[in-house]
C-alpha atoms as a PDB file:
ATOM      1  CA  UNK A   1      34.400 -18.665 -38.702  1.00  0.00           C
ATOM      2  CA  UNK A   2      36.553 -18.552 -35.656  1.00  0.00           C
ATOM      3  CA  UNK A   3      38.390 -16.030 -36.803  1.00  0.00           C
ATOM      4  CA  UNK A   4      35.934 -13.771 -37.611  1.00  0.00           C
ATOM      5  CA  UNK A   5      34.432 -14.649 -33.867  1.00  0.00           C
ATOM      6  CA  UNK A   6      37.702 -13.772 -32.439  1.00  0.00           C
ATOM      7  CA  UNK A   7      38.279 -10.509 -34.091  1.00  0.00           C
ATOM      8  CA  UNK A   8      34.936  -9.514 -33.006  1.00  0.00           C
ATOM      9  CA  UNK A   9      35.350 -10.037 -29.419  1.00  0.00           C
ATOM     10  CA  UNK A  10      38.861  -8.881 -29.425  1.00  0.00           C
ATOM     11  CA  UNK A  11      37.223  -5.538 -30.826  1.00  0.00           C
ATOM     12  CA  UNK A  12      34.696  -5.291 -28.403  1.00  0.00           C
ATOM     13  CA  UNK A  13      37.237  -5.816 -25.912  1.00  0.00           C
ATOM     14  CA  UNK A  14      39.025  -2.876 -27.105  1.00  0.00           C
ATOM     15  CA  UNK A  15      36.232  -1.046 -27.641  1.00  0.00           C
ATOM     16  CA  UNK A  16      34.787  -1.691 -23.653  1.00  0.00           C
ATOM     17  CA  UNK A  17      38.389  -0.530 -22.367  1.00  0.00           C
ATOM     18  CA  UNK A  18      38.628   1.862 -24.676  1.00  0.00           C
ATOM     19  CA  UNK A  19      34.999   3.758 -23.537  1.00  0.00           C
ATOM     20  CA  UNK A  20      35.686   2.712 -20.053  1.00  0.00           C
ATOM     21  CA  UNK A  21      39.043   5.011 -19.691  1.00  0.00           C
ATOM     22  CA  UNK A  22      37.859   8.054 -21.490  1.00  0.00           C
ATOM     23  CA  UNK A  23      34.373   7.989 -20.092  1.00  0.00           C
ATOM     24  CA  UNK A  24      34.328   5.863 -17.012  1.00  0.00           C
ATOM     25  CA  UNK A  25      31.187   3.923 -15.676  1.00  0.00           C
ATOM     26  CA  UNK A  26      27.466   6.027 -15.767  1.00  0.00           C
ATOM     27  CA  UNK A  27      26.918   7.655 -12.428  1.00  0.00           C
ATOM     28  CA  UNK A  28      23.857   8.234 -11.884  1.00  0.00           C
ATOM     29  CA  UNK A  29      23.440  11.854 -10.027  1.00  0.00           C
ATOM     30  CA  UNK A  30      21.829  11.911  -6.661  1.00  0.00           C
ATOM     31  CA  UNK A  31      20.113  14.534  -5.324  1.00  0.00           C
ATOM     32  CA  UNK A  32      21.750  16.124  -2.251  1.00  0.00           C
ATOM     33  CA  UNK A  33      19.410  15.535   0.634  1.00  0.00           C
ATOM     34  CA  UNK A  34      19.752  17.484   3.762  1.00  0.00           C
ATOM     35  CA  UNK A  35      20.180  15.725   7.012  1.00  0.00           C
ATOM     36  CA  UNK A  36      19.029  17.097  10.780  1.00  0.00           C
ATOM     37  CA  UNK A  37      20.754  16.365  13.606  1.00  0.00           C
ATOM     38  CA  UNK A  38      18.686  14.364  15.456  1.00  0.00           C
ATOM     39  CA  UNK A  39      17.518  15.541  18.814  1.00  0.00           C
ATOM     40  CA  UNK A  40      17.557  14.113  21.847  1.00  0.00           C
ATOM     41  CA  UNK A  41      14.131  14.709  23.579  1.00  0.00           C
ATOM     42  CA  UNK A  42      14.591  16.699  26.692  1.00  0.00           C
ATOM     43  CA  UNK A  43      11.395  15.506  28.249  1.00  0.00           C
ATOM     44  CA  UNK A  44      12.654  11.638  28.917  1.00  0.00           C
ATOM     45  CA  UNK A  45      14.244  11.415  32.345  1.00  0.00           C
ATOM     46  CA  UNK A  46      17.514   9.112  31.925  1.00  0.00           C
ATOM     47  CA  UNK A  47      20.457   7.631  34.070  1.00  0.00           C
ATOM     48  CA  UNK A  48      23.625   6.600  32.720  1.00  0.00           C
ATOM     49  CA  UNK A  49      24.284   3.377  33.227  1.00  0.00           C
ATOM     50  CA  UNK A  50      27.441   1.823  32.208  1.00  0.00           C
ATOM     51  CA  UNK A  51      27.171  -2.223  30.668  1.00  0.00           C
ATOM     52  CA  UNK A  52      28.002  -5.175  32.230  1.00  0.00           C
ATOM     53  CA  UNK A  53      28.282  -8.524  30.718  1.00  0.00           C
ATOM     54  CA  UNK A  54      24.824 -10.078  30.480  1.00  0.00           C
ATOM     55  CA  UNK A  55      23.063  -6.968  30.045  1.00  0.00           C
ATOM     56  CA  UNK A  56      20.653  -6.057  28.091  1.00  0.00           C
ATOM     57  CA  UNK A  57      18.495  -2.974  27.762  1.00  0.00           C
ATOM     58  CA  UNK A  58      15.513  -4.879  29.321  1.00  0.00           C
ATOM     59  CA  UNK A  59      17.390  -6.143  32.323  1.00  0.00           C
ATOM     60  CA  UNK A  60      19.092  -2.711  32.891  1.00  0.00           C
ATOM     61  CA  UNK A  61      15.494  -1.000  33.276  1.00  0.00           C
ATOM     62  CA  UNK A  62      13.864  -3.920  34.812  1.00  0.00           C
ATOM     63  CA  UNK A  63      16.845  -3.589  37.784  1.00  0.00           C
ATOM     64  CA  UNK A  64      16.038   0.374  37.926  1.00  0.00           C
ATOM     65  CA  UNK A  65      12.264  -0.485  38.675  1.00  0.00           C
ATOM     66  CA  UNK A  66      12.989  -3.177  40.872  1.00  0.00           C
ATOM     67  CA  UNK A  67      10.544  -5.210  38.818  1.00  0.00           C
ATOM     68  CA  UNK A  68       8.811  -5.388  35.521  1.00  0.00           C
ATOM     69  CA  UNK A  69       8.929  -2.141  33.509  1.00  0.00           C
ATOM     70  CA  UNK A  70       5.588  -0.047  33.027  1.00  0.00           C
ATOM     71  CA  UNK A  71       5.794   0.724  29.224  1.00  0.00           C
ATOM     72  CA  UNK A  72       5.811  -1.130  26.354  1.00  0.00           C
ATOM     73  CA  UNK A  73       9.435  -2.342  25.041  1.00  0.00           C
ATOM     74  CA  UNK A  74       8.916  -0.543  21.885  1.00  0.00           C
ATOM     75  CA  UNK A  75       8.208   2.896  23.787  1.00  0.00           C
ATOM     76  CA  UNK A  76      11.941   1.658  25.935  1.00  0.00           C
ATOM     77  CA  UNK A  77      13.720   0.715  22.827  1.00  0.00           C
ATOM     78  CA  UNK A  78      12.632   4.027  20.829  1.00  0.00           C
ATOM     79  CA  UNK A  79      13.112   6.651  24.066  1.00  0.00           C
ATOM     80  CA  UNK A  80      16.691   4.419  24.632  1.00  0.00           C
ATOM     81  CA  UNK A  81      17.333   5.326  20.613  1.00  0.00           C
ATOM     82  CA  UNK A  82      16.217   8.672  21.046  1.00  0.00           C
ATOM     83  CA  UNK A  83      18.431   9.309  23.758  1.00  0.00           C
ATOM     84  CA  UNK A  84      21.313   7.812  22.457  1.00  0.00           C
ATOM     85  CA  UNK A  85      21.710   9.005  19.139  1.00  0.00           C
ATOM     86  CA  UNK A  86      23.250   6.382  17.082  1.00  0.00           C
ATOM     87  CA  UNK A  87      22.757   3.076  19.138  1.00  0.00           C
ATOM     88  CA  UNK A  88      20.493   0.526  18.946  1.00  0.00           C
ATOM     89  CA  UNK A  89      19.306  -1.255  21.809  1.00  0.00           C
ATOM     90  CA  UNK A  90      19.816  -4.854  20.383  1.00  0.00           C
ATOM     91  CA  UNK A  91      23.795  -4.106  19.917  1.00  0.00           C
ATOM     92  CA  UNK A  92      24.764  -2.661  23.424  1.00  0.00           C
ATOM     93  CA  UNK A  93      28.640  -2.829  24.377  1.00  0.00           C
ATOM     94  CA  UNK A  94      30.004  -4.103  27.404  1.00  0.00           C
ATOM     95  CA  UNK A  95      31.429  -1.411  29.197  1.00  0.00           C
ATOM     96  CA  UNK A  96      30.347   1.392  27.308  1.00  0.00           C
ATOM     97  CA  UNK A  97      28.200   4.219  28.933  1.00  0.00           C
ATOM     98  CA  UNK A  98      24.478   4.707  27.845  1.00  0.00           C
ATOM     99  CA  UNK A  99      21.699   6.716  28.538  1.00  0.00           C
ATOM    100  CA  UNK A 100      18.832   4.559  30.141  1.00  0.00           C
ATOM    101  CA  UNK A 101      15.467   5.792  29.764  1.00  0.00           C
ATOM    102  CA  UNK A 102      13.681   5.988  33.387  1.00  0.00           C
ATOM    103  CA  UNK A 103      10.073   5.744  34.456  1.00  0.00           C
ATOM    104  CA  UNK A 104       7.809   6.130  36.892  1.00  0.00           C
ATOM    105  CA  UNK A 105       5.566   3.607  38.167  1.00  0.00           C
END
């Protein structure tokens, strides 16, 4: 019996590498989707501010404003987003350049 066990999965083995060479793995085909660049809204005054140790995208506005800032921190995290293409506000880099949002009080 564990012969005939041992042939079998020394077959299948075969037969897996075997299908696996001429045909490779399935690939299941995606459809292409198109991608727009994103825009950066013209409307949202900014000042670049380069990033100090300690700084987050909070403290940065709060130290433009000279105090607490007058919109919600979703609106500053998604016009800091919007402005900065790529970024996200929880995973800014010392000493890199940004685009900080500004508002009026």
């Amino acid at each position: 019996m564990k012969k005939v066990i041992s042939a079998f999965i020394l077959c299948l083995s075969i037969y897996i590498i075997y299908r696996d060479i001429t045909t490779g793995t399935f690939i299941h085909p995606t459809k292409a989707t198109t991608v727009s660049p994103e825009v950066t809204d013209a409307h949202i005054p900014y000042q670049m501010v380069t990033v100090h140790p300690g700084d987050t995208l909070l403290s940065i506005i709060e130290a433009q404003q000279k105090g607490p800032i007058p919109v919600s921190i979703d609106k500053a995290i998604a016009d800091f987003e919007k402005l900065n293409p790529g970024e996200k506000a929880q995973t800014l880099r010392i000493g890199k350049t940004y685009k900080i949002p500004l508002y009026k009080r």
